[in-house]
C-alpha atoms as a PDB file:
ATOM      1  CA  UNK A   1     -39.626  -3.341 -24.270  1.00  0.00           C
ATOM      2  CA  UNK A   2     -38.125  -6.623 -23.207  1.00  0.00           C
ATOM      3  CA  UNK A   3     -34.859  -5.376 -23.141  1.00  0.00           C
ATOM      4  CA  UNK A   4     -35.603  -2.081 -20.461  1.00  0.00           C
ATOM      5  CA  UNK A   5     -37.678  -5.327 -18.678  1.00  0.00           C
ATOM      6  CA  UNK A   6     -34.284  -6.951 -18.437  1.00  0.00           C
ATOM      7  CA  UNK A   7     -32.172  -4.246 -17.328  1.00  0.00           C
ATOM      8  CA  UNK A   8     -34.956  -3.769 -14.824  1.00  0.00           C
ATOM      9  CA  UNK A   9     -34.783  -7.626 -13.823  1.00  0.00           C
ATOM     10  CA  UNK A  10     -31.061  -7.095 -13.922  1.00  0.00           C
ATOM     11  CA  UNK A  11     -30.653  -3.896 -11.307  1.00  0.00           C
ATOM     12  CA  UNK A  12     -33.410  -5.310  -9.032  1.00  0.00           C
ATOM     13  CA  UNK A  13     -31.693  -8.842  -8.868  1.00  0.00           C
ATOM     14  CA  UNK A  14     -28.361  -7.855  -8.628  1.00  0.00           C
ATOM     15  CA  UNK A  15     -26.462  -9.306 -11.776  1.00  0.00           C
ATOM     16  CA  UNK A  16     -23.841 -10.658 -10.060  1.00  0.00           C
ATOM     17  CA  UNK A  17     -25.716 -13.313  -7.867  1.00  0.00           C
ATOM     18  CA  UNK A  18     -28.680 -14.345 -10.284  1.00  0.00           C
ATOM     19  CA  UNK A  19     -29.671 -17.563 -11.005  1.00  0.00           C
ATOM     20  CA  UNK A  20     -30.825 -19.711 -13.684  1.00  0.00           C
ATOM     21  CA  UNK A  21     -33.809 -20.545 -11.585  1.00  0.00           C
ATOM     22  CA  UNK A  22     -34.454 -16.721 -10.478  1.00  0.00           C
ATOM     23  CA  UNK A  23     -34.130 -15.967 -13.995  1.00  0.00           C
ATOM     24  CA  UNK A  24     -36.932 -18.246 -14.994  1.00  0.00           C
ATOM     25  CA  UNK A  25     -39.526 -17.360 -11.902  1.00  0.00           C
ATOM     26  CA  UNK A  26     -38.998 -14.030 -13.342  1.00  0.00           C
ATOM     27  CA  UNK A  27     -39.652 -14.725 -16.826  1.00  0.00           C
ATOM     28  CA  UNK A  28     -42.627 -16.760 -15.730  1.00  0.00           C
ATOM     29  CA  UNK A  29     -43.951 -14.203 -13.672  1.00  0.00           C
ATOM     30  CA  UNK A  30     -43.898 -11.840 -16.877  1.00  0.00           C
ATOM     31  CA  UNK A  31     -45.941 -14.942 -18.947  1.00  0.00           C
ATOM     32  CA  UNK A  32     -48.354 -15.203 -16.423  1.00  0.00           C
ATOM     33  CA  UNK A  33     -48.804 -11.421 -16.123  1.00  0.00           C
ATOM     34  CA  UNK A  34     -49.275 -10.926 -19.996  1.00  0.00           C
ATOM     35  CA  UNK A  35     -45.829  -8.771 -20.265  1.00  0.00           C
ATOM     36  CA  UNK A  36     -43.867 -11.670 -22.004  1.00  0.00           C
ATOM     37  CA  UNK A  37     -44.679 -14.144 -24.371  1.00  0.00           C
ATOM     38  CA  UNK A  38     -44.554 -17.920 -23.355  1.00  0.00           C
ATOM     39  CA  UNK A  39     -42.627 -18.329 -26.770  1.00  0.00           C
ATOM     40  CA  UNK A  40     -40.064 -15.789 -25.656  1.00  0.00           C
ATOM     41  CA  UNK A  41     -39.315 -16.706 -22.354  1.00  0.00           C
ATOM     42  CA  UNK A  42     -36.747 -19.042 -22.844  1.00  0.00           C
ATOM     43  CA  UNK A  43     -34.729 -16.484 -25.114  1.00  0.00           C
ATOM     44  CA  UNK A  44     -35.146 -13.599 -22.339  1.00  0.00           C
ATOM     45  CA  UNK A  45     -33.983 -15.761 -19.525  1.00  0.00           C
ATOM     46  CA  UNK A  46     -30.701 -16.786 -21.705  1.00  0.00           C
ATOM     47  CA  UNK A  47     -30.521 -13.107 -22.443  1.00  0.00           C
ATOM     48  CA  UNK A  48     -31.048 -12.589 -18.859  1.00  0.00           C
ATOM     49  CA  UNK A  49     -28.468 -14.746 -17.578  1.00  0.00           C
ATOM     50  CA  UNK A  50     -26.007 -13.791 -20.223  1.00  0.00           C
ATOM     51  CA  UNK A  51     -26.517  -9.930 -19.019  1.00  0.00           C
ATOM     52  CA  UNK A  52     -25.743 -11.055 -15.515  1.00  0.00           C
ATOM     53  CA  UNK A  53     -22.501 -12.650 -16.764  1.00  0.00           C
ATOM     54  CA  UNK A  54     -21.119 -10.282 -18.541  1.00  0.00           C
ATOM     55  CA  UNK A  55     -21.610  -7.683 -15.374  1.00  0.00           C
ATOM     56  CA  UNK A  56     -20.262 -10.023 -13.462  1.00  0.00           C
ATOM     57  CA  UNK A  57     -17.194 -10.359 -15.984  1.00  0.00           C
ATOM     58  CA  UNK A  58     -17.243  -6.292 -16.166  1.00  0.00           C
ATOM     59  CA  UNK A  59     -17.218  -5.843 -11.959  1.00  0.00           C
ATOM     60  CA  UNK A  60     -14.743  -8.955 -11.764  1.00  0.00           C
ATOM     61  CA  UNK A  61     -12.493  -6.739 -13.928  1.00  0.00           C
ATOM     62  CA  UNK A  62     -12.827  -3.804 -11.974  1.00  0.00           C
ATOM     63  CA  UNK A  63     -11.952  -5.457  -8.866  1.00  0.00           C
ATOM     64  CA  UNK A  64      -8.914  -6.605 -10.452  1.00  0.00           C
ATOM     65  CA  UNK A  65      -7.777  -3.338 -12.038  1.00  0.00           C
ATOM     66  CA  UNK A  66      -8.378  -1.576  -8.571  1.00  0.00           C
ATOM     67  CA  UNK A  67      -6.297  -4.161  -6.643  1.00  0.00           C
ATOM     68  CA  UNK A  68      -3.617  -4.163  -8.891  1.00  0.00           C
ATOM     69  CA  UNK A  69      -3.703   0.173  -8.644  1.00  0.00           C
ATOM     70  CA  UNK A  70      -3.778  -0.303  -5.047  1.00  0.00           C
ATOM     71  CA  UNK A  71      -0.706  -2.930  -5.027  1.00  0.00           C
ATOM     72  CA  UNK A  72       1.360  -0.839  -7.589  1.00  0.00           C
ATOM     73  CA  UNK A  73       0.863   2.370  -5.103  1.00  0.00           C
ATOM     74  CA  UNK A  74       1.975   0.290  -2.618  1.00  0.00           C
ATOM     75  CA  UNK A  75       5.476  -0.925  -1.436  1.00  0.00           C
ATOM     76  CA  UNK A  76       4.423  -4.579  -2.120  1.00  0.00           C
ATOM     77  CA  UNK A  77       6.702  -7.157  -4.073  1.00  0.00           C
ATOM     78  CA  UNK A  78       5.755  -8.316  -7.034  1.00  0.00           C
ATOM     79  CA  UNK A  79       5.777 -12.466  -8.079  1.00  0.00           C
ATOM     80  CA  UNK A  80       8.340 -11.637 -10.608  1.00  0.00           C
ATOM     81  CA  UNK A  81      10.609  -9.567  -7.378  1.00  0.00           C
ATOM     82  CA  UNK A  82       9.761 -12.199  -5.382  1.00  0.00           C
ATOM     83  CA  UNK A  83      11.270 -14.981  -8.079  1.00  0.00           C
ATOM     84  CA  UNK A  84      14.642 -12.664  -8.590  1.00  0.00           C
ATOM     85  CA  UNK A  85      14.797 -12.065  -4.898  1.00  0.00           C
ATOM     86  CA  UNK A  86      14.570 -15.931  -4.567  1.00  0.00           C
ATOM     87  CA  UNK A  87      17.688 -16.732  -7.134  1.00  0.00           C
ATOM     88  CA  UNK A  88      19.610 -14.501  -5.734  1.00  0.00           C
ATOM     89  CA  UNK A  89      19.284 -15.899  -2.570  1.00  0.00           C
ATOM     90  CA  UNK A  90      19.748 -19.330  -3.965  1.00  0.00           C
ATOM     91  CA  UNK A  91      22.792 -17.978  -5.602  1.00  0.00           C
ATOM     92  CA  UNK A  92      24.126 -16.722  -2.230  1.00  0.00           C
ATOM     93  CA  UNK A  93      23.700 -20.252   0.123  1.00  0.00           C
ATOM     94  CA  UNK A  94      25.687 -21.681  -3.165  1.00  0.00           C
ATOM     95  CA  UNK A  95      28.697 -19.647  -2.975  1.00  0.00           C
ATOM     96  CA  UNK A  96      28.293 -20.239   1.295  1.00  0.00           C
ATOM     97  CA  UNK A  97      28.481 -23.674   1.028  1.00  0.00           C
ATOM     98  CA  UNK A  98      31.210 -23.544  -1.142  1.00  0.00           C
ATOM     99  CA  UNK A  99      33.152 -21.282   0.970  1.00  0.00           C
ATOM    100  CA  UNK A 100      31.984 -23.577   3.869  1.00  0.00           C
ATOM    101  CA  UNK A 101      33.098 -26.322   1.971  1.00  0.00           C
ATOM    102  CA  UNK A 102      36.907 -25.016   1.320  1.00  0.00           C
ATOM    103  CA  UNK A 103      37.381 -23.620   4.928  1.00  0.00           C
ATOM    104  CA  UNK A 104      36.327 -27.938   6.234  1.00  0.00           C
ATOM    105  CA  UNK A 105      39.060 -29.201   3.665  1.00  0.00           C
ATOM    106  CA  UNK A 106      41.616 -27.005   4.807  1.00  0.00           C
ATOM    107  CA  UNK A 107      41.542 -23.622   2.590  1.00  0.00           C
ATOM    108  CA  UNK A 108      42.101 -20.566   3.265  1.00  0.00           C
ATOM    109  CA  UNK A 109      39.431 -18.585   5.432  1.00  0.00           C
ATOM    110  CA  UNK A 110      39.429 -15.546   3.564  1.00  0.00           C
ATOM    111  CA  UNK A 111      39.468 -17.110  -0.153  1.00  0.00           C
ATOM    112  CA  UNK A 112      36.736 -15.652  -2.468  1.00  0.00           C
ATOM    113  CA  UNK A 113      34.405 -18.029  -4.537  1.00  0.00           C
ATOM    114  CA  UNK A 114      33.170 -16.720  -7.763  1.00  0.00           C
ATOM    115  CA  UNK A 115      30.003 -17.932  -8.654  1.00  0.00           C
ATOM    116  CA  UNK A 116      29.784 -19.663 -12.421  1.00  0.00           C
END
């Protein structure tokens, strides 16, 4: 009984945005209606709350899964492209300002520069 009284509490709330506080005025309501036990109203807003949380953990996840489908279907770089992408580049203005470097002291224009 308490626990379809919590999934009720739970859908007509909205898990993801109840409170401590809304949790209690709900369990209090139930005490002073005769539905809950003052004993048990502590554990059934913890249970309550913890409910909440872990729908909130389960839609979080959901949310993140879809995003990530949506990125990978996507022609969007990834952190770890975007790091290669970056040494690369780094590795290119190296070997410029080398070359840059050799054609100020007098090299030749055309030398190449291998990278070590």
């Amino acid at each position: 009984m308490l626990e379809l009284i919590r999934k009720s509490l739970l859908a007509g709330l909205g898990a993801g945005v109840i409170t401590k506080e809304k949790a209690q005025q709900a369990a209090q309501e139930l005490v002073d209606e005769g539905k809950l036990a003052a004993d048990d109203a502590k554990q059934f807003v913890d249970r309550l709350l913890e409910g909440a949380n872990e729908q909130r953990e389960e839609f979080q996840a959901s949310i993140r899964d879809a995003v990530r489908k949506a990125l990978d279907s996507t022609d969007v770089a990834s952190t770890e492209d975007l790091q290669i992408i970056k040494q690369r580049l780094a590795d290119v203005e190296l070997r410029l300002a080398a070359l840059e470097s050799r054609e100020r002291q007098g090299g030749p224009p055309g030398q190449t520069f291998e990278a070590s």
